[in-house]
C-alpha atoms as a PDB file:
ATOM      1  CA  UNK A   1     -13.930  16.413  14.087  1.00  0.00           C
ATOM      2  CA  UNK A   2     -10.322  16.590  14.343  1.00  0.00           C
ATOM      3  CA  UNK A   3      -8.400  18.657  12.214  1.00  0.00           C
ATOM      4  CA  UNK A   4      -4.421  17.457  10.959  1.00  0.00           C
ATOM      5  CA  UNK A   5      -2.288  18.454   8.137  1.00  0.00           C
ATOM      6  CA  UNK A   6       0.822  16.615   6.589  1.00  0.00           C
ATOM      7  CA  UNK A   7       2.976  17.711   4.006  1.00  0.00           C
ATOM      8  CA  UNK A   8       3.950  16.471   0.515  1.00  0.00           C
ATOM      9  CA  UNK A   9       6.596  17.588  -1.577  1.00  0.00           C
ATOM     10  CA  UNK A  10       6.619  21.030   0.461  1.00  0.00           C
ATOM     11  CA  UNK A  11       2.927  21.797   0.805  1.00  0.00           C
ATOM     12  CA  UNK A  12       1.124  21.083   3.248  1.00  0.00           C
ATOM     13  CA  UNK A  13      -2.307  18.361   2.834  1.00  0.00           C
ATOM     14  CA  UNK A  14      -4.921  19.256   5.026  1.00  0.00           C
ATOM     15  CA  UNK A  15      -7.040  16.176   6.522  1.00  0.00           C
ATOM     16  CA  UNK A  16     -10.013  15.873   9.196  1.00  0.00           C
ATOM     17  CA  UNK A  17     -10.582  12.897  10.937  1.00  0.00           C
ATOM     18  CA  UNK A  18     -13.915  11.796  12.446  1.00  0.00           C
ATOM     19  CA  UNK A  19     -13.519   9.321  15.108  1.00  0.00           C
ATOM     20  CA  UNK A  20     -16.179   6.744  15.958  1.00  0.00           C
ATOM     21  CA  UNK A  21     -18.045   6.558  19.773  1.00  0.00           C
ATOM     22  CA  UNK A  22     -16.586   3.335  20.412  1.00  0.00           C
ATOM     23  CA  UNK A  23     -13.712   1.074  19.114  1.00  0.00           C
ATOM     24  CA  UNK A  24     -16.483  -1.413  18.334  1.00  0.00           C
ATOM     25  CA  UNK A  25     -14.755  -2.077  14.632  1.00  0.00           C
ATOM     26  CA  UNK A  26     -11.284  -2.285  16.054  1.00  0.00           C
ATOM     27  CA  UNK A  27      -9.875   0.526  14.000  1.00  0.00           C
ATOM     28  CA  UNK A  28     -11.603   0.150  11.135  1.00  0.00           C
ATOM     29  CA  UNK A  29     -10.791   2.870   9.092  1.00  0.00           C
ATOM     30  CA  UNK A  30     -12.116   4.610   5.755  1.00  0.00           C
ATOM     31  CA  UNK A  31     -10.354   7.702   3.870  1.00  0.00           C
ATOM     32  CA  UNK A  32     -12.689   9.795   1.682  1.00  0.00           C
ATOM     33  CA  UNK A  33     -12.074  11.994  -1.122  1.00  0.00           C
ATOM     34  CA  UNK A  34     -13.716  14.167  -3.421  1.00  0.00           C
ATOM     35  CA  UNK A  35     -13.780  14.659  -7.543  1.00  0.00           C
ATOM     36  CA  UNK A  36     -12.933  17.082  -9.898  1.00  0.00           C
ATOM     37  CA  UNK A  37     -12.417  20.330  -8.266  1.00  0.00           C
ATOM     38  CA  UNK A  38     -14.559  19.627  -5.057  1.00  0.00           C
ATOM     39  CA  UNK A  39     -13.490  20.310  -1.573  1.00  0.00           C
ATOM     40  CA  UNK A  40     -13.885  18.108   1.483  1.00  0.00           C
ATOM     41  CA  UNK A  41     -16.542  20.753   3.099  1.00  0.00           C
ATOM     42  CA  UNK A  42     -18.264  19.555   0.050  1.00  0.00           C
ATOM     43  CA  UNK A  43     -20.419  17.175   1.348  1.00  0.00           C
ATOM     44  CA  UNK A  44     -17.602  14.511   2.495  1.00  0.00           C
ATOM     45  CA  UNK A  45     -18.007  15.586   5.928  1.00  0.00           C
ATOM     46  CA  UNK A  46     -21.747  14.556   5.739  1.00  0.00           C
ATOM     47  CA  UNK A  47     -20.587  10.715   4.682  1.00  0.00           C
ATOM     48  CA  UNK A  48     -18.037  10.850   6.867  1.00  0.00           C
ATOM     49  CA  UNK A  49     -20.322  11.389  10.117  1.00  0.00           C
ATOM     50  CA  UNK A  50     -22.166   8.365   8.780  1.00  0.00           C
ATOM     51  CA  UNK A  51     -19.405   6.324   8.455  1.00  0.00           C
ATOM     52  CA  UNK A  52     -18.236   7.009  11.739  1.00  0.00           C
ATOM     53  CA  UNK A  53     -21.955   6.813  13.487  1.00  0.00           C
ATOM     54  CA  UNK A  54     -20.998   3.079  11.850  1.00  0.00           C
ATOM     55  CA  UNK A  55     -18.480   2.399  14.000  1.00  0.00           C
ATOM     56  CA  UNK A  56     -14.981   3.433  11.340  1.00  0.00           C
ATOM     57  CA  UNK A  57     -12.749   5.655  11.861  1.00  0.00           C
ATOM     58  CA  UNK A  58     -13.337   8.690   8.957  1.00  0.00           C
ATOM     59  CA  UNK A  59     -10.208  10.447   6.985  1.00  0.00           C
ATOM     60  CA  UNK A  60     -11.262  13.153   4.440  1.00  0.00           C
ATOM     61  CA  UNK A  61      -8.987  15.437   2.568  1.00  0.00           C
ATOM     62  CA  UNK A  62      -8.274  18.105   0.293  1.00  0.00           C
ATOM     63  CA  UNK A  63      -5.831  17.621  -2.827  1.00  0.00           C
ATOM     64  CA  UNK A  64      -2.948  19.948  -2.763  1.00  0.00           C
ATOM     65  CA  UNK A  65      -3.740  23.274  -4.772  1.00  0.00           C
ATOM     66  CA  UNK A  66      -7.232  22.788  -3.289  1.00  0.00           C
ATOM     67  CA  UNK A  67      -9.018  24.148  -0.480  1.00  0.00           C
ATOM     68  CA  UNK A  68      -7.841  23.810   2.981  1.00  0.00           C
ATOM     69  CA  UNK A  69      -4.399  22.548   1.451  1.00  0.00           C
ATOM     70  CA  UNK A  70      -1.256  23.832   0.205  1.00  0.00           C
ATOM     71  CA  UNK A  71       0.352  24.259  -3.314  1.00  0.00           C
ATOM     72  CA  UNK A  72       0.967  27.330  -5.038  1.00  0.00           C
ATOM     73  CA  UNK A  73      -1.009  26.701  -8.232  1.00  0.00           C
ATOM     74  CA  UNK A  74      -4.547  27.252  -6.904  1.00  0.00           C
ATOM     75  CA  UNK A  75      -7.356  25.275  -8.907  1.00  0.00           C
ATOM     76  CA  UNK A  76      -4.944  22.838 -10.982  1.00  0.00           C
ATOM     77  CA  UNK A  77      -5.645  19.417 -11.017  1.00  0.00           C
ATOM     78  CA  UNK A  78      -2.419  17.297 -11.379  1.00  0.00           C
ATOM     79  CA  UNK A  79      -3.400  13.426 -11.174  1.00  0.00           C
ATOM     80  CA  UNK A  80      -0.261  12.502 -10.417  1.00  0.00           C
ATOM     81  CA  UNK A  81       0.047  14.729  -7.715  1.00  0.00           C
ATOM     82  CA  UNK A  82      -3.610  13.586  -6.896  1.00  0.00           C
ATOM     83  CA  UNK A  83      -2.499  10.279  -6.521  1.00  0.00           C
ATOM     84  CA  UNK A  84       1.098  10.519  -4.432  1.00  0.00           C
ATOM     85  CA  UNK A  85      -1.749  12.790  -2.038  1.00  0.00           C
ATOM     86  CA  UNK A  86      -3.955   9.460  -1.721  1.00  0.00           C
ATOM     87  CA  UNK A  87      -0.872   7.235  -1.072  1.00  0.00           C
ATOM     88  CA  UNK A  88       0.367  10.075   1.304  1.00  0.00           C
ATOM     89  CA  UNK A  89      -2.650   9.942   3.592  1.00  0.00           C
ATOM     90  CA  UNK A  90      -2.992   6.200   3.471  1.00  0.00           C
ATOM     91  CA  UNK A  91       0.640   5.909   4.939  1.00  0.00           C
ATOM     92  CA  UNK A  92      -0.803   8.404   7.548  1.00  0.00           C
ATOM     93  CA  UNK A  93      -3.832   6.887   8.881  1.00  0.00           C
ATOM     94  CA  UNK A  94      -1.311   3.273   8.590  1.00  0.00           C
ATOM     95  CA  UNK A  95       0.814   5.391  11.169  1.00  0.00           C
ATOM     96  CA  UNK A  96      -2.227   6.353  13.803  1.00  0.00           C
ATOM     97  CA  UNK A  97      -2.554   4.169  17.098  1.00  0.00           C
ATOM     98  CA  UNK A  98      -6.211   4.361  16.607  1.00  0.00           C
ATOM     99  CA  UNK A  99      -5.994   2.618  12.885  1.00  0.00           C
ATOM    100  CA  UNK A 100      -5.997  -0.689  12.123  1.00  0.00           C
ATOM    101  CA  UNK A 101      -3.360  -0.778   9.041  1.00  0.00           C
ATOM    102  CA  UNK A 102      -4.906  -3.998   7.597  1.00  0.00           C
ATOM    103  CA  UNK A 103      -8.341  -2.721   7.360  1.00  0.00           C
ATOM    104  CA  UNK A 104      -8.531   0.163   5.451  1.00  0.00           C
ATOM    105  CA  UNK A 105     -11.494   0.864   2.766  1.00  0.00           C
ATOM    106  CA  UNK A 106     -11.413   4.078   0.250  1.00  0.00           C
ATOM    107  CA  UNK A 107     -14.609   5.982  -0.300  1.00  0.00           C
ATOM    108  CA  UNK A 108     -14.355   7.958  -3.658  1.00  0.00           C
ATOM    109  CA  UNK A 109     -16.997   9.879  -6.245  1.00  0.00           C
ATOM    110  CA  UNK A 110     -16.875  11.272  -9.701  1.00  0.00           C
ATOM    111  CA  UNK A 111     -13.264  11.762 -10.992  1.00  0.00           C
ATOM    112  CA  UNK A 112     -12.074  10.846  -7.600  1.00  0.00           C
ATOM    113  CA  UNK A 113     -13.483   7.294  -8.332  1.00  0.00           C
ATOM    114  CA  UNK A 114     -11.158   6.340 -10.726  1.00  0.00           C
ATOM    115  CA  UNK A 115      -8.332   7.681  -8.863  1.00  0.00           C
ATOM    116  CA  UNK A 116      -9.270   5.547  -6.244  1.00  0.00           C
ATOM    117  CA  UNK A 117      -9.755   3.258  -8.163  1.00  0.00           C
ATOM    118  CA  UNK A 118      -5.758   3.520  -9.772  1.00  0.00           C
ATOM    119  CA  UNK A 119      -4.428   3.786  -6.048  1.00  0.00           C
ATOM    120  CA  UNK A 120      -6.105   0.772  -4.587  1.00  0.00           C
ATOM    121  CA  UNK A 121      -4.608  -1.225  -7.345  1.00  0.00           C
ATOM    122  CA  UNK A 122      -1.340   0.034  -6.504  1.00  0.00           C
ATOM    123  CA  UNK A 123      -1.441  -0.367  -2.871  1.00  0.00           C
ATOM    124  CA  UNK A 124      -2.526  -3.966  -2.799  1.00  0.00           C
ATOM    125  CA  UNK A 125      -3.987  -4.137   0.876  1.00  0.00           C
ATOM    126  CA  UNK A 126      -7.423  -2.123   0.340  1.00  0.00           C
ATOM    127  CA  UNK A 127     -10.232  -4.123   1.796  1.00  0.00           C
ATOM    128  CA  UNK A 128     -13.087  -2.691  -0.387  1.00  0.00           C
ATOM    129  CA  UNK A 129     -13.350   0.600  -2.323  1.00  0.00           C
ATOM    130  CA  UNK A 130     -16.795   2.408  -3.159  1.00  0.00           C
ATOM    131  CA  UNK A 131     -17.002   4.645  -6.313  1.00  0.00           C
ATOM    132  CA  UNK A 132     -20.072   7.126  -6.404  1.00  0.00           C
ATOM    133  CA  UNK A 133     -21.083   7.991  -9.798  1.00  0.00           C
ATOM    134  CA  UNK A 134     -17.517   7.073 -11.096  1.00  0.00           C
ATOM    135  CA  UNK A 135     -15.469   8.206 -14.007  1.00  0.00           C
ATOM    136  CA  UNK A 136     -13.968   4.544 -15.062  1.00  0.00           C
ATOM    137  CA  UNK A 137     -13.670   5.443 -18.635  1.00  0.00           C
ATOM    138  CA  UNK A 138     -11.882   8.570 -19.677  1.00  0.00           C
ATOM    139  CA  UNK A 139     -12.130   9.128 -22.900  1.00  0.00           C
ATOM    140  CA  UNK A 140     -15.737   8.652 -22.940  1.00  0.00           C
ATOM    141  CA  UNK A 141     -16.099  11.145 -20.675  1.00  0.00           C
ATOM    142  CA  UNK A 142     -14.370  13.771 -22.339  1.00  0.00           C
ATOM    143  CA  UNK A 143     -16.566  12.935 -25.195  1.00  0.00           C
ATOM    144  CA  UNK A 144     -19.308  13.314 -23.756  1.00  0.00           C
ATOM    145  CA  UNK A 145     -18.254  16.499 -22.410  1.00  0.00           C
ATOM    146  CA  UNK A 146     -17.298  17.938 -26.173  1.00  0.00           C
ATOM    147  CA  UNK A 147     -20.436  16.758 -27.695  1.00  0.00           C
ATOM    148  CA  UNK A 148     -22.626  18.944 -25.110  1.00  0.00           C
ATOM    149  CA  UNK A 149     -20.301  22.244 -26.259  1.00  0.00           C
ATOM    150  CA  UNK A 150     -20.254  24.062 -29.687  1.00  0.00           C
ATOM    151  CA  UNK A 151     -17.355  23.428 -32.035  1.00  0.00           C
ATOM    152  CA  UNK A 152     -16.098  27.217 -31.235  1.00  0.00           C
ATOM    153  CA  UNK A 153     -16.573  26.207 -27.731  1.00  0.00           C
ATOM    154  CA  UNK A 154     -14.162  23.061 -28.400  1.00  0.00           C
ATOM    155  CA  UNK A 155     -11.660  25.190 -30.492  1.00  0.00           C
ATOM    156  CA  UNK A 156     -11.190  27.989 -28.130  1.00  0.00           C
ATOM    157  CA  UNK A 157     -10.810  25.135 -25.110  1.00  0.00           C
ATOM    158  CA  UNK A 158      -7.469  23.913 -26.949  1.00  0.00           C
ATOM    159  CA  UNK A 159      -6.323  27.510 -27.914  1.00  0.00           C
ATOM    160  CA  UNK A 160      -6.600  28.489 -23.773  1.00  0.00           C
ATOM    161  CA  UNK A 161      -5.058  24.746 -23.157  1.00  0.00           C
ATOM    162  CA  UNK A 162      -2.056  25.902 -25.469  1.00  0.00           C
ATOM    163  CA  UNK A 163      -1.713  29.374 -24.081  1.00  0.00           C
ATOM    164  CA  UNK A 164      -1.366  27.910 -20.586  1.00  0.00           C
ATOM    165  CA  UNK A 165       1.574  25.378 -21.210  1.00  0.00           C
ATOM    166  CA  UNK A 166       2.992  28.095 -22.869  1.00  0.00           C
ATOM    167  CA  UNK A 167       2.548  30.724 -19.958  1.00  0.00           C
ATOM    168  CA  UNK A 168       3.196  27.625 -17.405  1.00  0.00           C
ATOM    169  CA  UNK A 169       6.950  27.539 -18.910  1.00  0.00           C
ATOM    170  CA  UNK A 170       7.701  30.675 -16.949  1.00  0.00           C
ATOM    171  CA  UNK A 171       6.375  29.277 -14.021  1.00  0.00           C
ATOM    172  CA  UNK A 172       2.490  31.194 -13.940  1.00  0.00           C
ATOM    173  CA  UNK A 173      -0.938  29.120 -13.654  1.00  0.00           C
ATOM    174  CA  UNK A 174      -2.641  30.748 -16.875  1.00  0.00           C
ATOM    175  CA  UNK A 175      -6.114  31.390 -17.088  1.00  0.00           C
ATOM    176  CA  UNK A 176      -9.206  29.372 -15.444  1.00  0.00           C
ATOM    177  CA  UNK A 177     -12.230  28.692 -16.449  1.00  0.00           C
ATOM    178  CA  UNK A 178     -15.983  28.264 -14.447  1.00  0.00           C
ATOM    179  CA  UNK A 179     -16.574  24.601 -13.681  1.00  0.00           C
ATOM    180  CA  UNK A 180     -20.426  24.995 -14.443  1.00  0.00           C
ATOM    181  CA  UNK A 181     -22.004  27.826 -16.022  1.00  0.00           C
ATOM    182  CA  UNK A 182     -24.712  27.128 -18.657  1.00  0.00           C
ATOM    183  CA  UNK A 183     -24.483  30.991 -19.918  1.00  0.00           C
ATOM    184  CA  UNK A 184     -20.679  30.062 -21.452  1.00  0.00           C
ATOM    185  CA  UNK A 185     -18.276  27.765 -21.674  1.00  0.00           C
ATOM    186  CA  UNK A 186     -17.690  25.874 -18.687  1.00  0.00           C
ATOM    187  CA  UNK A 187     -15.272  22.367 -17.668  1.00  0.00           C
ATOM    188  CA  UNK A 188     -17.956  20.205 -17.185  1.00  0.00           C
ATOM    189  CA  UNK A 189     -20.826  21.318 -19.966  1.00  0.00           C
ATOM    190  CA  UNK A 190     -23.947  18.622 -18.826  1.00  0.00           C
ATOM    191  CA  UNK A 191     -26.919  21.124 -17.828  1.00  0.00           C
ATOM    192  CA  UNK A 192     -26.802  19.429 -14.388  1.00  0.00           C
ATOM    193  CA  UNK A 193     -23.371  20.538 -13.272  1.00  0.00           C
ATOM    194  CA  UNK A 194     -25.128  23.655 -11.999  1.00  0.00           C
ATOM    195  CA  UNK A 195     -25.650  21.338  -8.872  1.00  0.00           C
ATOM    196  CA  UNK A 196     -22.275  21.605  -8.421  1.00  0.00           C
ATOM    197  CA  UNK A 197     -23.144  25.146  -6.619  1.00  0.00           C
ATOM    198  CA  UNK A 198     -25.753  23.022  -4.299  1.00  0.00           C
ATOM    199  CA  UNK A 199     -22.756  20.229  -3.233  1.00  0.00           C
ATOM    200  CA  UNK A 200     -19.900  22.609  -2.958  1.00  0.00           C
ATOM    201  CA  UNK A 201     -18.835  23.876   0.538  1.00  0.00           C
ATOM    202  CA  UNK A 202     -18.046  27.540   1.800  1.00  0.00           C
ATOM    203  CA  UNK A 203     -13.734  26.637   0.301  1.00  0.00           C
ATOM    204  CA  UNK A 204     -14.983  25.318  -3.194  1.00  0.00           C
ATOM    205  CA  UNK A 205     -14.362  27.829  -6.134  1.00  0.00           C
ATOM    206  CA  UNK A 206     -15.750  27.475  -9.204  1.00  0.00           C
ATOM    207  CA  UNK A 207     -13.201  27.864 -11.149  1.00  0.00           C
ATOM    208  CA  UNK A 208     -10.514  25.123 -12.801  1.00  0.00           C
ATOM    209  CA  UNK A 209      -7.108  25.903 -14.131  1.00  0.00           C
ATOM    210  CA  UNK A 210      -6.668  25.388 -17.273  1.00  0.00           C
ATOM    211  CA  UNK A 211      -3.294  23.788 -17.438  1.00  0.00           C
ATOM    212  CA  UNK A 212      -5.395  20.937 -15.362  1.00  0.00           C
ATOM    213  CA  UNK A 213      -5.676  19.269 -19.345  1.00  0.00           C
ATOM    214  CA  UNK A 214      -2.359  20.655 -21.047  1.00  0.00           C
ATOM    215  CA  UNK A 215       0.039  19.443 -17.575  1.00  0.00           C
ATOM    216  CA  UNK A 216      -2.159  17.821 -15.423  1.00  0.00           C
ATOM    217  CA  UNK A 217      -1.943  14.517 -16.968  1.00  0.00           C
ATOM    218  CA  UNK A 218      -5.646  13.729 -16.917  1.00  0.00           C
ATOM    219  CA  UNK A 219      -5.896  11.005 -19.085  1.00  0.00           C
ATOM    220  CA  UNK A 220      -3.568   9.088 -16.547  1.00  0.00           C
ATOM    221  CA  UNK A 221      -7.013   8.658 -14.571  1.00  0.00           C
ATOM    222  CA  UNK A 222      -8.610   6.145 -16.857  1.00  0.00           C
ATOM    223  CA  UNK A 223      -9.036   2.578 -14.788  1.00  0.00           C
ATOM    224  CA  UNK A 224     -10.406   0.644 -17.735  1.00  0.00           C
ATOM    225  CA  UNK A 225      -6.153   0.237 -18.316  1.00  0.00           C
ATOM    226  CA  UNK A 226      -6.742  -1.645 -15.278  1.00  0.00           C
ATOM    227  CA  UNK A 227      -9.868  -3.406 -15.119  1.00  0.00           C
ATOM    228  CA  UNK A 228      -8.384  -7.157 -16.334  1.00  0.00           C
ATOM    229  CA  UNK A 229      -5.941  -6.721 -13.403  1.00  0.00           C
ATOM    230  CA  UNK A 230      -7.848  -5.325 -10.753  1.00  0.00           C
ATOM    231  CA  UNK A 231      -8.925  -7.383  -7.581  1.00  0.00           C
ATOM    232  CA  UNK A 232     -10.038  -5.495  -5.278  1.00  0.00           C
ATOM    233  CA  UNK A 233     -13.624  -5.695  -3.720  1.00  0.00           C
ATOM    234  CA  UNK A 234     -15.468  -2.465  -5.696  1.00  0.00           C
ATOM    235  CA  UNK A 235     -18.767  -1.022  -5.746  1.00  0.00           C
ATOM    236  CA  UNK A 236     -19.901   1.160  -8.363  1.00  0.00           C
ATOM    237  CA  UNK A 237     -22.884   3.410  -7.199  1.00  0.00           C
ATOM    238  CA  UNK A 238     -24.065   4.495 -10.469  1.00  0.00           C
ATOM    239  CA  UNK A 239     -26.641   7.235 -11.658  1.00  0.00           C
ATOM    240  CA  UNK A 240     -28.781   5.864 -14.187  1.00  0.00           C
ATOM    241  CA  UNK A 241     -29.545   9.680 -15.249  1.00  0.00           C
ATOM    242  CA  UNK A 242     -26.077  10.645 -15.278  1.00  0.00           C
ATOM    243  CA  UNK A 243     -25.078  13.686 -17.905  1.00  0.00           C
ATOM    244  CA  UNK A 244     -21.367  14.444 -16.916  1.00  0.00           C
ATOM    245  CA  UNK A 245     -19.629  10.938 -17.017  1.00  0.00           C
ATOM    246  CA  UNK A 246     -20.662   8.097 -19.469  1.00  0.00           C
ATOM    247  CA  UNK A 247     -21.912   4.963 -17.366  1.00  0.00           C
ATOM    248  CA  UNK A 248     -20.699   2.897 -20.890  1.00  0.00           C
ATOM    249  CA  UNK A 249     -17.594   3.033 -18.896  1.00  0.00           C
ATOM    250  CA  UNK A 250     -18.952   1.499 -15.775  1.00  0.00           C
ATOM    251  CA  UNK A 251     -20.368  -0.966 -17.090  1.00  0.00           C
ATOM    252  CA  UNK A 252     -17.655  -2.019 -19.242  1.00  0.00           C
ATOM    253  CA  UNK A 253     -14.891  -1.794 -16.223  1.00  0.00           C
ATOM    254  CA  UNK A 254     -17.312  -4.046 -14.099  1.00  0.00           C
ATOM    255  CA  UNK A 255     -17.306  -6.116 -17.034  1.00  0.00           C
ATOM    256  CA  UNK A 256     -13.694  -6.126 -18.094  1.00  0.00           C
ATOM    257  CA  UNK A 257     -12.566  -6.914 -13.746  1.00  0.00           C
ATOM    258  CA  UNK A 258     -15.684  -9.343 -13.074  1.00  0.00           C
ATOM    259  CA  UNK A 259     -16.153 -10.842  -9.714  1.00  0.00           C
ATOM    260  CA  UNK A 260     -14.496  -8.217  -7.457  1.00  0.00           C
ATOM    261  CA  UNK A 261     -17.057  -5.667  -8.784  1.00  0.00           C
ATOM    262  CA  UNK A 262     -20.609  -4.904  -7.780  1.00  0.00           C
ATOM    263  CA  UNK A 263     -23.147  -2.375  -9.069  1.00  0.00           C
ATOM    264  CA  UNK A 264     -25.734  -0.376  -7.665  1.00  0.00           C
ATOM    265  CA  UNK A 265     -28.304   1.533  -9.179  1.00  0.00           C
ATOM    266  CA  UNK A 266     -29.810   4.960  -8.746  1.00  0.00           C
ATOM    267  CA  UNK A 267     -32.527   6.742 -10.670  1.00  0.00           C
ATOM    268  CA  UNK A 268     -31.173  10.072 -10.083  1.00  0.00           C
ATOM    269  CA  UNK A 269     -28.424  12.494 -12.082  1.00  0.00           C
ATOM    270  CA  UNK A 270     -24.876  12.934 -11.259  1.00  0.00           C
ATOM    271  CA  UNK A 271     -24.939  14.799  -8.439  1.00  0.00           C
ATOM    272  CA  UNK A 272     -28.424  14.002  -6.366  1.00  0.00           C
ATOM    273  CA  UNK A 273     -26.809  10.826  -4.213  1.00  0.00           C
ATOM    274  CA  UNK A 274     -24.682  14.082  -2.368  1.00  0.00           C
ATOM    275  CA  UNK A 275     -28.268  15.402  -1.292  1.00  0.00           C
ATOM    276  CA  UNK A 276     -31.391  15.163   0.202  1.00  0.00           C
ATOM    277  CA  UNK A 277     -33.343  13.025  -0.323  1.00  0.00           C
ATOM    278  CA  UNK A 278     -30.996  10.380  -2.263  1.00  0.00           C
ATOM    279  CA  UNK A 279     -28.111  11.186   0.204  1.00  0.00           C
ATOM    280  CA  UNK A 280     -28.965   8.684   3.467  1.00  0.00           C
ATOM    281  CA  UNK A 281     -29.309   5.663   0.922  1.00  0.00           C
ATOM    282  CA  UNK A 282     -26.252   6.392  -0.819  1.00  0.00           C
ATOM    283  CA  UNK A 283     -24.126   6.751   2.183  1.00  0.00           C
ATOM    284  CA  UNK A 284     -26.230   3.387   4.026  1.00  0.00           C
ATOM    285  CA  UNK A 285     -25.444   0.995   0.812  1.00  0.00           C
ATOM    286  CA  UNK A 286     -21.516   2.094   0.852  1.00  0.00           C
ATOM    287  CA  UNK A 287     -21.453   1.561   4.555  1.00  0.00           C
ATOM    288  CA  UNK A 288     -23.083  -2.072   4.438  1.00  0.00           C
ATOM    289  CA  UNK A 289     -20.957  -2.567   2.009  1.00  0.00           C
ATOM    290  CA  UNK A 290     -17.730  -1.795   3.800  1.00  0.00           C
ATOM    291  CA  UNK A 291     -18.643  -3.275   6.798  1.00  0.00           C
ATOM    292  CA  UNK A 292     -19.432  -6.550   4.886  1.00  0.00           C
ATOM    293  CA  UNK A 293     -15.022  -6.551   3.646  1.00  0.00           C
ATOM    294  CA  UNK A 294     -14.165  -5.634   6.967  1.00  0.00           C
END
């Protein structure tokens, strides 16, 4: 594993690459990211070893204000931001001898999905994206998130949203909140998010800035906007069990974009295709299904 940083808009973006044993695919490359709040040591460097064992060249990386990056706002999610970072590291790997810039595929999961899915769109010359129990519907996911709190719990959510656009006027983060924890309020509510403490790596934090939903411009990341325009070869690896996003939005982006997307099923929750034993399938469909668009 190589480690390599760039830097956007003043902070740096920390990457590792993991190169394959042989130039067998030519420079084949794939850049990996994570989802809401996760961290690359989060089980991306596990699918990136498999990807490279296949013969690509592996990218991972951490958002800015997460992780091994930069950015002074620890723990807020800006999808804007999120997205620039994605563009960022695709001109990168488009700049490295050892990259073929034509053939470059984007693994994503969770929220990460649809931001994948938004910056393949943009970019135009993806061969083939995979999106692990996606978020392709937004506001069905947020939804589903309020109907698994209380009404207080709902309430006091836009009260703390307020409070931080209010406190981020003088230029502070305001106050965070746990990503999972069934004994109170929490980001992501579902009772399986306590996996999230099984997935995440020794630089995760549980723990999401608030402003993430009063700044962060999270409804930005909602690719059904997209699905009658988008081409670009996609496979949706969905949990049938899922709690945390609502497959209704899946199946009505693969529906909505048509050809260019294929679907795979899994009997498990949200967050089982990250482990054992669900992990090795997981990562062998999306790697037979790059290598079949490259």
């Amino acid at each position: 594993m190589e480690a390599d940083e760039i830097y956007v808009g003043g902070d740096s973006l920390a990457l590792r690459i993991f190169k394959p044993s042989d130039n067998r695919l030519k420079g084949a490359t794939v850049i990996l990211a994570h989802g809401l709040s996760c961290t690359m040591d989060s089980r991306l460097f596990a699918f990136a070893e498999k990807f490279a064992a296949a013969g690509l060249t592996a990218i991972t990386f951490d958002y800015r204000n997460f992780g091994f990056s930069g950015g002074r706002l620890r723990q807020y999610i800006n999808v804007p931001m999120q997205m620039e970072d994605w563009h960022h590291v695709l001109a990168y790997a488009r700049n490295r001898a050892d990259v073929d810039a034509d053939r470059i595929v984007m693994w994503s999961t969770s929220f990460g999905g649809g931001l994948a899915t938004h910056v393949a769109h943009e970019d135009g010359n993806i061969r083939a994206v995979v999106a692990q129990c996606p978020m392709m519907d937004n506001p069905k996911t947020i939804r589903l998130g309020m109907s698994q709190r209380s009404p207080a719990q709902n309430n006091k959510f836009k009260r703390l949203a307020v409070m931080a656009a209010l406190m981020n006027l003088v230029g502070l983060r305001g106050p965070c909140l746990p990503v999972t924890d069934p004994s109170r309020m929490s980001i992501i509510p579902s009772d399986e998010s306590v996996k999230f403490h099984e997935v995440g790596g020794p630089m995760w934090r549980n723990e999401v800035a608030v402003l993430s939903f009063a700044k962060g411009q999270t409804g930005v990341n909602n690719p059904m906007r997209i699905a009658d325009a988008f081409s670009t070869p996609l496979l949706l690896q969905i949990c049938e069990q899922d709690e945390t996003v609502d497959n209704a939005g899946a199946e009505a982006f693969a529906e909505k974009a048509g050809a260019c997307v294929t679907k795979k099923y899994y009997d498990c929750g949200h967050f089982d295709l990250y482990l054992e034993p669900l992990f090795p399938s997981s990562a062998a469909d999306a790697t037979a299904y790059f290598l079949s668009h490259l």
